[in-house]
C-alpha atoms as a PDB file:
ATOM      1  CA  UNK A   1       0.000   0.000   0.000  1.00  0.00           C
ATOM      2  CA  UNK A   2       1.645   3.303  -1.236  1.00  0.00           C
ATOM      3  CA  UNK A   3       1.846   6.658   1.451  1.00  0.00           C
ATOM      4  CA  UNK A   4      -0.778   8.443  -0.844  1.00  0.00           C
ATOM      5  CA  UNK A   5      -3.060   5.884  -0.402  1.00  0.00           C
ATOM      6  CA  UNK A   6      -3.093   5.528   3.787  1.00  0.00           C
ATOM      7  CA  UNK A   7      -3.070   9.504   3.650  1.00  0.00           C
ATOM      8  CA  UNK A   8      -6.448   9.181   1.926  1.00  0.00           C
ATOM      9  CA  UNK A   9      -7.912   6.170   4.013  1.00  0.00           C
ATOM     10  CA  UNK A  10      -6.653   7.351   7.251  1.00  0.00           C
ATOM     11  CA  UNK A  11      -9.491   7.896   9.611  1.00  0.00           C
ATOM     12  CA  UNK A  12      -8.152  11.175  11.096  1.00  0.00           C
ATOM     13  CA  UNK A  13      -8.267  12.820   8.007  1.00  0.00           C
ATOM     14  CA  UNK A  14     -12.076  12.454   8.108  1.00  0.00           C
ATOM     15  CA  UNK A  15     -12.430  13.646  12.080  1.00  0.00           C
ATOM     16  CA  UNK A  16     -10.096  16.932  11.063  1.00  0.00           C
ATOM     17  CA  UNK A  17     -12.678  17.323   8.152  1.00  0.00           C
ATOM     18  CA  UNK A  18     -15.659  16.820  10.538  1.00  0.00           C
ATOM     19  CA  UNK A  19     -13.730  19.263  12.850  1.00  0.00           C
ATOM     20  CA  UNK A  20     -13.586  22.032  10.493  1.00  0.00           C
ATOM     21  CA  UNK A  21     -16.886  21.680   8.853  1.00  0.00           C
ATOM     22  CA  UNK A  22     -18.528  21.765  13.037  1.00  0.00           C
ATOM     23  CA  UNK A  23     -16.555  25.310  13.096  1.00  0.00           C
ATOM     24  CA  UNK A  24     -17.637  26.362  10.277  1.00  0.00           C
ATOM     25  CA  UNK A  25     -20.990  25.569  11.341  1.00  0.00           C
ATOM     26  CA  UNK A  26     -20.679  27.252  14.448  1.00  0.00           C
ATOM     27  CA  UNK A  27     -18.767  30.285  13.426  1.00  0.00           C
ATOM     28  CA  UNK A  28     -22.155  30.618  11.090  1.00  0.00           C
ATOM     29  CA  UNK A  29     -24.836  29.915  14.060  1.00  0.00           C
ATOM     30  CA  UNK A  30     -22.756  32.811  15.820  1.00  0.00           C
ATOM     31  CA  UNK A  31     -22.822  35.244  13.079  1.00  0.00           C
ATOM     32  CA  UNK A  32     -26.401  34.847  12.609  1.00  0.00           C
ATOM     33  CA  UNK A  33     -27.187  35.364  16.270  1.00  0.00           C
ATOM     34  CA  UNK A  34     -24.871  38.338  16.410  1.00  0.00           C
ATOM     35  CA  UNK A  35     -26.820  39.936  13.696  1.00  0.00           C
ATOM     36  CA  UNK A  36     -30.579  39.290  15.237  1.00  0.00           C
ATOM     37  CA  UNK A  37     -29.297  40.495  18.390  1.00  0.00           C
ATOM     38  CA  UNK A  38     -28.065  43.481  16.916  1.00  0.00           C
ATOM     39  CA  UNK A  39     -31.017  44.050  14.457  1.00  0.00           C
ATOM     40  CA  UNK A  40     -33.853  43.323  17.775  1.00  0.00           C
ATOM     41  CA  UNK A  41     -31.367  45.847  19.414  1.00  0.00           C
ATOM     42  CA  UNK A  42     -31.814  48.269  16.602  1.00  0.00           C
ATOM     43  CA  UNK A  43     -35.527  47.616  17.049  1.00  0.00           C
ATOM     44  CA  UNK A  44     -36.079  47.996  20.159  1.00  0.00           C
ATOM     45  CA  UNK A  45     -34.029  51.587  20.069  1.00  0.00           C
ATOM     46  CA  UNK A  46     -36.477  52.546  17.190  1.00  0.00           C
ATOM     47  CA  UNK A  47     -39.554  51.498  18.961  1.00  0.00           C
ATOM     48  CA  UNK A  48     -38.169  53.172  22.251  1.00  0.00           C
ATOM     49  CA  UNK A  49     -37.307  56.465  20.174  1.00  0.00           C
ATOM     50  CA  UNK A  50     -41.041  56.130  18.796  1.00  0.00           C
ATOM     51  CA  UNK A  51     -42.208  56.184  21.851  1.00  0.00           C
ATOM     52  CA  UNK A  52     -40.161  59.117  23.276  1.00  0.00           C
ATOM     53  CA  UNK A  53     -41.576  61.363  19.959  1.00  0.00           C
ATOM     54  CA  UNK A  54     -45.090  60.650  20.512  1.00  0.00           C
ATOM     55  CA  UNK A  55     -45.192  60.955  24.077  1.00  0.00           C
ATOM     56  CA  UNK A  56     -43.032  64.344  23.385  1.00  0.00           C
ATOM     57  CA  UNK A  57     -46.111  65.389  20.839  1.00  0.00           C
ATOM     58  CA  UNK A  58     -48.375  64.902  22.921  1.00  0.00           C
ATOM     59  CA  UNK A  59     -47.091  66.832  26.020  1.00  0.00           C
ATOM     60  CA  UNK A  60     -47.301  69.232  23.681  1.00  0.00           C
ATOM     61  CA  UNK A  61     -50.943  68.809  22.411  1.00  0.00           C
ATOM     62  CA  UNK A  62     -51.433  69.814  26.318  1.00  0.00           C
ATOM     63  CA  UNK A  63     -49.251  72.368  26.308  1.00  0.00           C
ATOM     64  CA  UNK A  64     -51.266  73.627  22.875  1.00  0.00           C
ATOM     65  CA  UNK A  65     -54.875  73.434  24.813  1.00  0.00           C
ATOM     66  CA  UNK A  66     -53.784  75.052  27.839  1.00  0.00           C
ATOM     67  CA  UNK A  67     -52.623  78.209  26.194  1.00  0.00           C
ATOM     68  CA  UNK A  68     -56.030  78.071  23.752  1.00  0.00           C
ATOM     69  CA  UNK A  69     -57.499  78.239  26.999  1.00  0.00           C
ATOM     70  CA  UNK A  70     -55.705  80.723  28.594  1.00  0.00           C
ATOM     71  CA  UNK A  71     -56.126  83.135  25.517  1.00  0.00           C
ATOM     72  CA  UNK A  72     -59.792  82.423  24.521  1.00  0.00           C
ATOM     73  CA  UNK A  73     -61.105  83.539  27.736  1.00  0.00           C
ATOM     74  CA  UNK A  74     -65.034  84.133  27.703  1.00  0.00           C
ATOM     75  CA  UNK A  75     -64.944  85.183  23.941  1.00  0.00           C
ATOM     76  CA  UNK A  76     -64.966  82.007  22.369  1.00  0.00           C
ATOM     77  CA  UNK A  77     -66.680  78.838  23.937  1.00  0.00           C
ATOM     78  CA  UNK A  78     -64.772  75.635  24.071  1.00  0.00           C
ATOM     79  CA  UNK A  79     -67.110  73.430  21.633  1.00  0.00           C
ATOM     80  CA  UNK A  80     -65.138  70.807  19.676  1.00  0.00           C
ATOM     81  CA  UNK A  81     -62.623  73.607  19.360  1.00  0.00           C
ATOM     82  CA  UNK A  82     -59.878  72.242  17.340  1.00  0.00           C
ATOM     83  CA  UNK A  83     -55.813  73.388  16.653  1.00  0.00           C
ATOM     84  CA  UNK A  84     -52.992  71.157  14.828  1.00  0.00           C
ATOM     85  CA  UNK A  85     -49.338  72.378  15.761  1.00  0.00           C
ATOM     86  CA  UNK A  86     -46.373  70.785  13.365  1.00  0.00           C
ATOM     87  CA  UNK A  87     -43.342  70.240  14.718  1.00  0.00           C
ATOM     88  CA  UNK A  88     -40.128  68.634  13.432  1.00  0.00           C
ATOM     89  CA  UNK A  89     -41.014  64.798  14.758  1.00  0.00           C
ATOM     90  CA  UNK A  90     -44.761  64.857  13.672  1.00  0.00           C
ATOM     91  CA  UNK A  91     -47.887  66.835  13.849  1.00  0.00           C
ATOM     92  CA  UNK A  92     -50.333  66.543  16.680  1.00  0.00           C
ATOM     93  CA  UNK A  93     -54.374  67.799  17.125  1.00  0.00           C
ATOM     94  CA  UNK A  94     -56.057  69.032  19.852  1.00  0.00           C
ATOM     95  CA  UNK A  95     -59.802  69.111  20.405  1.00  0.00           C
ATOM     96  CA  UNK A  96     -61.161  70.731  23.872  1.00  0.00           C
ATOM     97  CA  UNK A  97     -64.472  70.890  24.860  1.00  0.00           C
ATOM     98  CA  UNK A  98     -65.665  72.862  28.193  1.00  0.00           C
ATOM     99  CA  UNK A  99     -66.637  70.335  30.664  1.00  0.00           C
ATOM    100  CA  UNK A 100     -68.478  72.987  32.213  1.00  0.00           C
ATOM    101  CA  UNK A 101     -71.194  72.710  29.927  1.00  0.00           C
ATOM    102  CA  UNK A 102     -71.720  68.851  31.196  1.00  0.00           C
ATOM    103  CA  UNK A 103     -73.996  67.653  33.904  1.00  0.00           C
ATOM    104  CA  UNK A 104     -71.810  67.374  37.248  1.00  0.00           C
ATOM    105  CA  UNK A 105     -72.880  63.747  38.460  1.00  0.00           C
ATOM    106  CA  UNK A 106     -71.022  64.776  42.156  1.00  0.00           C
ATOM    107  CA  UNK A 107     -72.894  68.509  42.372  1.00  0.00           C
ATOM    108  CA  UNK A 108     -76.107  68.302  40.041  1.00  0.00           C
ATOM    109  CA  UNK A 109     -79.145  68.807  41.990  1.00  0.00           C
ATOM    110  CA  UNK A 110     -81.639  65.435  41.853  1.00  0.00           C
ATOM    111  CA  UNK A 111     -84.145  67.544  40.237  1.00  0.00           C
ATOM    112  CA  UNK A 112     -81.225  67.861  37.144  1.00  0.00           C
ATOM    113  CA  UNK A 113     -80.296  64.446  37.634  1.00  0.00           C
ATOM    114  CA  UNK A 114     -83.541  62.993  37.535  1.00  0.00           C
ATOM    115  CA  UNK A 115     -84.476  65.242  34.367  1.00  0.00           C
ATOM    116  CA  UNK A 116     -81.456  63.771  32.563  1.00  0.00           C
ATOM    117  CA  UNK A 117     -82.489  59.983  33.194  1.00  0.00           C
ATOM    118  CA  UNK A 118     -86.079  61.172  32.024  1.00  0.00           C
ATOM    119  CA  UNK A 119     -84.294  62.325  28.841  1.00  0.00           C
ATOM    120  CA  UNK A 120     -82.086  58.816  28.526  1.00  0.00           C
ATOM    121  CA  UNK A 121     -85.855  56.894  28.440  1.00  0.00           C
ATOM    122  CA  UNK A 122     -85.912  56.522  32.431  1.00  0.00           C
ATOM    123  CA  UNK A 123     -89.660  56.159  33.628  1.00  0.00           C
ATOM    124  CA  UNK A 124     -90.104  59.302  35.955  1.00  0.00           C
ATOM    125  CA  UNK A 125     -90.271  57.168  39.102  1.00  0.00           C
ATOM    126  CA  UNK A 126     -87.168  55.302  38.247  1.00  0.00           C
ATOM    127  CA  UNK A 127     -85.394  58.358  37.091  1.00  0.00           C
ATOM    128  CA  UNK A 128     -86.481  60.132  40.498  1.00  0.00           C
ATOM    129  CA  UNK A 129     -85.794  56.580  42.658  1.00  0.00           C
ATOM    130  CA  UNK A 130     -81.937  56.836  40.921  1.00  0.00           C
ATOM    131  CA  UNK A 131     -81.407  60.365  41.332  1.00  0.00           C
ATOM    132  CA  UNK A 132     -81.969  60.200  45.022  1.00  0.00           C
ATOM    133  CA  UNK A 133     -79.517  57.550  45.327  1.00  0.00           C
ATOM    134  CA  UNK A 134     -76.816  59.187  43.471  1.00  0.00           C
ATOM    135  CA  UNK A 135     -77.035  61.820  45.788  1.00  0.00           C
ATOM    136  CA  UNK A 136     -76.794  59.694  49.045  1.00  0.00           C
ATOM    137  CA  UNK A 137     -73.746  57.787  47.297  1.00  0.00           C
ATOM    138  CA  UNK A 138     -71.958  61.506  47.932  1.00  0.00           C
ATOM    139  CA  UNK A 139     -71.902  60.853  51.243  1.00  0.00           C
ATOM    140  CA  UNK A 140     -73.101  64.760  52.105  1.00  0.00           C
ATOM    141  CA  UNK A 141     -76.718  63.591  52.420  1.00  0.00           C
ATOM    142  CA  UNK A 142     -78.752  61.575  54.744  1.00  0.00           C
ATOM    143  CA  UNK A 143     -79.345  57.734  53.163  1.00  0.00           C
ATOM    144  CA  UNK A 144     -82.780  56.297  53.261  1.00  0.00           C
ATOM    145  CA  UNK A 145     -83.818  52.983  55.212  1.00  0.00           C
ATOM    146  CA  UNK A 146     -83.719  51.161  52.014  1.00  0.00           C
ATOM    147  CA  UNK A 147     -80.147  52.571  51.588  1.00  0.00           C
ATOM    148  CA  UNK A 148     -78.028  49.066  52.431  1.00  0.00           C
ATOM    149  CA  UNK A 149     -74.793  50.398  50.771  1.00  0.00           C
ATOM    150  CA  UNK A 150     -72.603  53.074  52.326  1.00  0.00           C
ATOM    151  CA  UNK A 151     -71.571  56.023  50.522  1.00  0.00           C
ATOM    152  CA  UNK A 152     -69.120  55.209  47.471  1.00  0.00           C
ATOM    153  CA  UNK A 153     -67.312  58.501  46.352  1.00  0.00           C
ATOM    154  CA  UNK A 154     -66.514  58.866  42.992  1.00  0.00           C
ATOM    155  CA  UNK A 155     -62.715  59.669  41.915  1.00  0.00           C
ATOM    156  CA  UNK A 156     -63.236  59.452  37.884  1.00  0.00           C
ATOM    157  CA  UNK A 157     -65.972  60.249  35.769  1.00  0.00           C
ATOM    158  CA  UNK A 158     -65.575  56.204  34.741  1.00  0.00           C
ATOM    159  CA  UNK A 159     -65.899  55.530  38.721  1.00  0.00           C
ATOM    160  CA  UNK A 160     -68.733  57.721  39.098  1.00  0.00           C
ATOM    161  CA  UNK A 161     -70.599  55.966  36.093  1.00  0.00           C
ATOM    162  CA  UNK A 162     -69.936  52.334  37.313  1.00  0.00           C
ATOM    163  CA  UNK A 163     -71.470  53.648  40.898  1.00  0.00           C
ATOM    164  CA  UNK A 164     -74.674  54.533  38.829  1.00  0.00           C
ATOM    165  CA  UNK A 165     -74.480  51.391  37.040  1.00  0.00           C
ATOM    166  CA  UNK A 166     -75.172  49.621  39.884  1.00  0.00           C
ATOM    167  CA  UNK A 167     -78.253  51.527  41.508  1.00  0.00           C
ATOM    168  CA  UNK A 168     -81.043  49.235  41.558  1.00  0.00           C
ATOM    169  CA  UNK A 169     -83.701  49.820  38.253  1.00  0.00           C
ATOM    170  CA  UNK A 170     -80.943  51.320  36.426  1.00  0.00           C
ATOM    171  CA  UNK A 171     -80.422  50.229  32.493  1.00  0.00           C
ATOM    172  CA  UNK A 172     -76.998  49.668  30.646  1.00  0.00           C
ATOM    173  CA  UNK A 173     -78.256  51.899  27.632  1.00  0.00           C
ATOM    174  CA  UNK A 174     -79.668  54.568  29.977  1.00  0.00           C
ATOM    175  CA  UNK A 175     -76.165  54.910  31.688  1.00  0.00           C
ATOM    176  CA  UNK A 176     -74.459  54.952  27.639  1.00  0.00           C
ATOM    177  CA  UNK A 177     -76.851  57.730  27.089  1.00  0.00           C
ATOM    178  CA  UNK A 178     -75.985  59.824  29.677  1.00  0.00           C
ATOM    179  CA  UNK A 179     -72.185  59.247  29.185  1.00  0.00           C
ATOM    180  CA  UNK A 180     -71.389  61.803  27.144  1.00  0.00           C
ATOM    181  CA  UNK A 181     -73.640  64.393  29.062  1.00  0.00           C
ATOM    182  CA  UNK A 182     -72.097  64.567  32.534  1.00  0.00           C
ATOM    183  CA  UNK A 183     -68.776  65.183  34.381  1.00  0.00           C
ATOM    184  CA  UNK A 184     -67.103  65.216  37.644  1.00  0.00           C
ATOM    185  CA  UNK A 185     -65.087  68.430  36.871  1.00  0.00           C
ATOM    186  CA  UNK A 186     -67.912  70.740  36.526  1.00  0.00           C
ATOM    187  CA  UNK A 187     -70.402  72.595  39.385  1.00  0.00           C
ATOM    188  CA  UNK A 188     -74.135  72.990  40.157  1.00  0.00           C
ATOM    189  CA  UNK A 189     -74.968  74.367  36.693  1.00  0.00           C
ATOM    190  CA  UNK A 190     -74.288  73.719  33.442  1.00  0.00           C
ATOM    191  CA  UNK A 191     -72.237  76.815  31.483  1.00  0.00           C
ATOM    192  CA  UNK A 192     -74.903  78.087  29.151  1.00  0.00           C
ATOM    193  CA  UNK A 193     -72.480  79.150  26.473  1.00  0.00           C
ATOM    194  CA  UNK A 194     -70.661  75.845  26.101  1.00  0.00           C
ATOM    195  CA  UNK A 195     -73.213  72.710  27.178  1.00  0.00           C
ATOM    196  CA  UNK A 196     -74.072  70.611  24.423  1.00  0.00           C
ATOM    197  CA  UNK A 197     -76.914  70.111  22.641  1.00  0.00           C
ATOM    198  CA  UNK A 198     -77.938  66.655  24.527  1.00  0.00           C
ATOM    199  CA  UNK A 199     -77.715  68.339  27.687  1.00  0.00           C
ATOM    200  CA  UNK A 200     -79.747  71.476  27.064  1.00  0.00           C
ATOM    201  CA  UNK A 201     -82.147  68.919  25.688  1.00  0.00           C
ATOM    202  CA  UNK A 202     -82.553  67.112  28.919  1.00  0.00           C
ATOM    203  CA  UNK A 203     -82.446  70.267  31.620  1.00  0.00           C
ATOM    204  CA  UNK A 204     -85.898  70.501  33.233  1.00  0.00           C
ATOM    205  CA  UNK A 205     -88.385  71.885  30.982  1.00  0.00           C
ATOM    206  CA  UNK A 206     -87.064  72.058  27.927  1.00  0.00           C
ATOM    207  CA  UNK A 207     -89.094  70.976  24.924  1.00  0.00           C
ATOM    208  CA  UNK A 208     -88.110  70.401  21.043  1.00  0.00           C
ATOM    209  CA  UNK A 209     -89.335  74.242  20.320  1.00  0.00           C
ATOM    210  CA  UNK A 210     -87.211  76.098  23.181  1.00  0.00           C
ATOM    211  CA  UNK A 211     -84.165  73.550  22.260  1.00  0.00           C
ATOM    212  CA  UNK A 212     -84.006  74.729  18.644  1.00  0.00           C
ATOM    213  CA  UNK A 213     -84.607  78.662  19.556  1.00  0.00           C
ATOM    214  CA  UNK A 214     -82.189  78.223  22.003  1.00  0.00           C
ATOM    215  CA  UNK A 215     -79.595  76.515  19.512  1.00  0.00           C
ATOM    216  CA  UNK A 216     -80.282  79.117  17.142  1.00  0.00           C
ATOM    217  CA  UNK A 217     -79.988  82.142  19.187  1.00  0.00           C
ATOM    218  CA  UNK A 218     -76.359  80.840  20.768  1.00  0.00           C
ATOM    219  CA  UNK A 219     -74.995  80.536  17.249  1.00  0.00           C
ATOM    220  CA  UNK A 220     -74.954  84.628  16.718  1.00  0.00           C
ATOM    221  CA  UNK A 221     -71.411  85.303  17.977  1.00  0.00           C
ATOM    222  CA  UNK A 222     -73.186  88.708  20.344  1.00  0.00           C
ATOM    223  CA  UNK A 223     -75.749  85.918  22.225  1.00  0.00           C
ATOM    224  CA  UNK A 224     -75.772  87.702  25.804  1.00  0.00           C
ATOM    225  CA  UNK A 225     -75.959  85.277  28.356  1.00  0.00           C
ATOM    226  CA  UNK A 226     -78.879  86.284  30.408  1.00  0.00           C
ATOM    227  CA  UNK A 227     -80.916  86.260  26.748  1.00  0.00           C
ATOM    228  CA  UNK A 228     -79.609  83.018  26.647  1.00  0.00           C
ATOM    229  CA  UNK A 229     -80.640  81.498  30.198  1.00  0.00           C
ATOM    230  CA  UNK A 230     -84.181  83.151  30.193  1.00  0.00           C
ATOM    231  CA  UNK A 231     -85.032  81.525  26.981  1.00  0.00           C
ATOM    232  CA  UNK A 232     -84.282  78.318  28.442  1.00  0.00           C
ATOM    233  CA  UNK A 233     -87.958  79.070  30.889  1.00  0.00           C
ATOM    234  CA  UNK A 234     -87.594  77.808  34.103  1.00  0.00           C
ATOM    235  CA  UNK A 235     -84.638  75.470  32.909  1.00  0.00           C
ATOM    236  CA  UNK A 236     -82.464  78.513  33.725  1.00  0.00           C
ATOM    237  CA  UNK A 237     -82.236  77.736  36.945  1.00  0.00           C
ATOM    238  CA  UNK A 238     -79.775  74.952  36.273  1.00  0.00           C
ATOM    239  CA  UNK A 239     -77.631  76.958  33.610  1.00  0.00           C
ATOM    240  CA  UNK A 240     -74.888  79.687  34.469  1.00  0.00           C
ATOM    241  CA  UNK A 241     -72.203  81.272  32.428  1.00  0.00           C
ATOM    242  CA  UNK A 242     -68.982  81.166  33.883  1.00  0.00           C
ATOM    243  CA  UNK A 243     -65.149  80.648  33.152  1.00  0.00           C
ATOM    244  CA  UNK A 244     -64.369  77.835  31.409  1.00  0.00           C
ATOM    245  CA  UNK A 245     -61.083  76.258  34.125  1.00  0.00           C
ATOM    246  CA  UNK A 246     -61.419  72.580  32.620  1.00  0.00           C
ATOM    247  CA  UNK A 247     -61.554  70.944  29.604  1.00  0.00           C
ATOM    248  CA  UNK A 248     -61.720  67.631  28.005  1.00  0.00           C
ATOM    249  CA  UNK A 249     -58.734  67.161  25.377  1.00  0.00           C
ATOM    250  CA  UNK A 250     -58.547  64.788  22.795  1.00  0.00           C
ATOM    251  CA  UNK A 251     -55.128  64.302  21.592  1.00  0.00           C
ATOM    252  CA  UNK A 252     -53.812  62.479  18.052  1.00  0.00           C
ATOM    253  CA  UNK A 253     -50.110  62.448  17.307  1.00  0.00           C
ATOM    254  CA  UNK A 254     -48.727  61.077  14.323  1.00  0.00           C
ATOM    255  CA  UNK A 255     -44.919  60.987  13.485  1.00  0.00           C
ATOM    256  CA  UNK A 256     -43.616  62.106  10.341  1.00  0.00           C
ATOM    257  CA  UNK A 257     -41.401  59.108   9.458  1.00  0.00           C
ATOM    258  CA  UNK A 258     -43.535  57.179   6.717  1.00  0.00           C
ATOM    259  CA  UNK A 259     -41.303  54.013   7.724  1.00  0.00           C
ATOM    260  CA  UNK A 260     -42.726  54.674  11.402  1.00  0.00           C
ATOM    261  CA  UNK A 261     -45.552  56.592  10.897  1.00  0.00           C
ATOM    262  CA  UNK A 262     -47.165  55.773  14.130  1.00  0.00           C
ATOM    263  CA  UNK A 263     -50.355  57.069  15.565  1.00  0.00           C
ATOM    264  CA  UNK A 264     -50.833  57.915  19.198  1.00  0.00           C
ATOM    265  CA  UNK A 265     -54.100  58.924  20.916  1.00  0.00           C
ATOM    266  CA  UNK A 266     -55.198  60.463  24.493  1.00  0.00           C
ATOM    267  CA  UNK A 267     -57.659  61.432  26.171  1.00  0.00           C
ATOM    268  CA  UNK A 268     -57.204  64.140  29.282  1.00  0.00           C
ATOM    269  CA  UNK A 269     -58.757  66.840  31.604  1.00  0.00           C
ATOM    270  CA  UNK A 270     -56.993  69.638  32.229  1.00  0.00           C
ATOM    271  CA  UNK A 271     -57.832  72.856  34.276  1.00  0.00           C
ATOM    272  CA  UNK A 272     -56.342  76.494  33.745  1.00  0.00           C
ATOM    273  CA  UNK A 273     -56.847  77.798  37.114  1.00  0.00           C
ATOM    274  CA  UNK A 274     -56.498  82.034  38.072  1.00  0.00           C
ATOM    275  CA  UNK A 275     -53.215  82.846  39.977  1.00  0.00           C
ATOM    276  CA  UNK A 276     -51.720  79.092  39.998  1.00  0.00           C
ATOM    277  CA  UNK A 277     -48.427  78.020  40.538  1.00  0.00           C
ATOM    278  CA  UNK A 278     -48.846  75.654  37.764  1.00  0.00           C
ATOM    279  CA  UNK A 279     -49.175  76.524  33.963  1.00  0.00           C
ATOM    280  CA  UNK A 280     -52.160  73.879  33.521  1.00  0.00           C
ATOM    281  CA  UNK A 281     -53.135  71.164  35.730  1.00  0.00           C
ATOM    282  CA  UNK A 282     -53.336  67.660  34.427  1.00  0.00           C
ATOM    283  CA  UNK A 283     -56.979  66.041  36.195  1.00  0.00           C
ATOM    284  CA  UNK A 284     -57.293  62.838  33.759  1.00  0.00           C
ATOM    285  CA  UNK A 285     -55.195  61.153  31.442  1.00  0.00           C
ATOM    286  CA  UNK A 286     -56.040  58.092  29.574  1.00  0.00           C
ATOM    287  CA  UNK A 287     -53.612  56.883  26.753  1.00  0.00           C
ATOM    288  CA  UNK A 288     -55.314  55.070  23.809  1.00  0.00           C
ATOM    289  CA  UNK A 289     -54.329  52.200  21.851  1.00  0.00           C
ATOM    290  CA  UNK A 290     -51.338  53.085  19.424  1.00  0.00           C
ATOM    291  CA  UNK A 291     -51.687  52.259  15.587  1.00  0.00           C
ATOM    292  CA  UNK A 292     -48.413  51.359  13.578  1.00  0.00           C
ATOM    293  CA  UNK A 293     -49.027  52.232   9.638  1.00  0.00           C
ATOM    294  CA  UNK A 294     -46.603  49.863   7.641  1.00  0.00           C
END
């Protein structure tokens, strides 16, 4: 047998193959987990840096309502008021709304409160039986002997609806109808200049006729706000014009990066209070689901 042909049969010529070929492999397995690692890493800095812009615009979104409050004053009411501000990472738009001109679940008289379950499709004695027990669950009024609950105080407008939720006789579409009418931020009264058209419709009163003149009369820019009130008939006695401190904000963000272009929404209440050592004052902020446009 010649040298050439044990060098090709001998068996440690194989294992130094199989040797090489496993680091080969293994260099390769290495590589490619260096490079996911750094591309996730890359990823999760771009995601992070996505999230630092559109929590930056919308800081600024509050920033933007706060001073439309603070230079609109009593000249222009806050009704779906609207601004868009660009800046450099994306563009973001503001929407305010008094919520002054809501029903004030924690201060509304039951007379008010009873009026606006009337107006949801409450029959009068349930929407009188409810209001009475919203205003024991304040815990600043004396509970009846049927009262077996002690009083449960309200931190959120989302709280406060839940509470009402669970009065006995009340209805899951008369509490989504009166939703959008009420607060916790606002007072006794509703501001006459800025409540909306579903809660002047369901103050004491107030019928389809005096609704519409009413309406029609507030659209004229000079509407004085007496005028206003006494057209509303003995409704007026639940109506007030006053400063507008607090508003609801609705906030949308989107970055300017097509690659990124990612959508941000919030929801907040803010008040602009006289002689404060704050700018603005944030009362309620609720973040809402992100959208990512590929």
């Amino acid at each position: 047998m010649t040298t050439d042909t044990i060098t090709r049969t001998d068996p440690r010529r194989g294992a130094v193959l199989m040797a090489v070929l496993w680091s080969i492999s293994l260099l390769a397995a290495l590589a490619m987990a260096a490079s996911v690692t750094f591309r996730g890493f890359a990823g999760v800095m771009s995601v992070d840096r996505n999230r630092v812009e559109r929590d930056a615009l919308i800081t600024a979104g509050l920033e933007v309502a706060a001073g439309v409050m603070l230079d609109l004053g009593k000249t222009t009411p806050l009704i779906d008021l609207e601004r868009t501000v660009a800046l450099s990472t994306g563009a973001v738009n503001v929407r305010l709304n008094d919520e002054g001109g809501r029903i004030d679940i924690a201060k509304a008289p039951a007379e008010l409160l009873a009026a606006m379950l009337r107006s949801a499709g409450a029959p009068p004695a349930t929407a009188e039986s409810v209001a009475k027990t919203i205003i024991e669950q304040r815990g600043n009024a004396p509970r009846s002997a049927s009262a077996q609950r002690p009083p449960v105080l309200a931190t959120t407008h989302q709280q406060a609806l839940a509470n009402i939720g669970q009065i006995a006789g009340m209805r899951a579409q008369w509490l989504a109808a009166i939703a959008p009418l009420t607060t916790i931020y606002g007072s006794e009264t509703v501001n006459v200049l800025t409540a909306p058209r579903g809660v002047i419709a369901a103050l004491p009163g107030v019928d389809a006729n005096r609704l519409e003149a009413f309406l029609a009369e507030r659209r004229v820019a000079s509407s004085d706000p007496t005028r206003l009130a006494q057209m509303l008939g003995p409704a007026q006695a639940y109506v007030s014009a006053k400063p507008q401190r607090i508003a609801a904000v609705e906030l949308r963000a989107t970055l300017t990066e097509r690659r990124n272009n990612n959508i941000a929404s919030a929801r907040a209440v803010i008040a602009v209070l006289p002689q404060d050592s704050e700018p603005y004052r944030v009362l309620m902020f609720t973040p809402v689901r992100t959208v990512a446009l590929h």
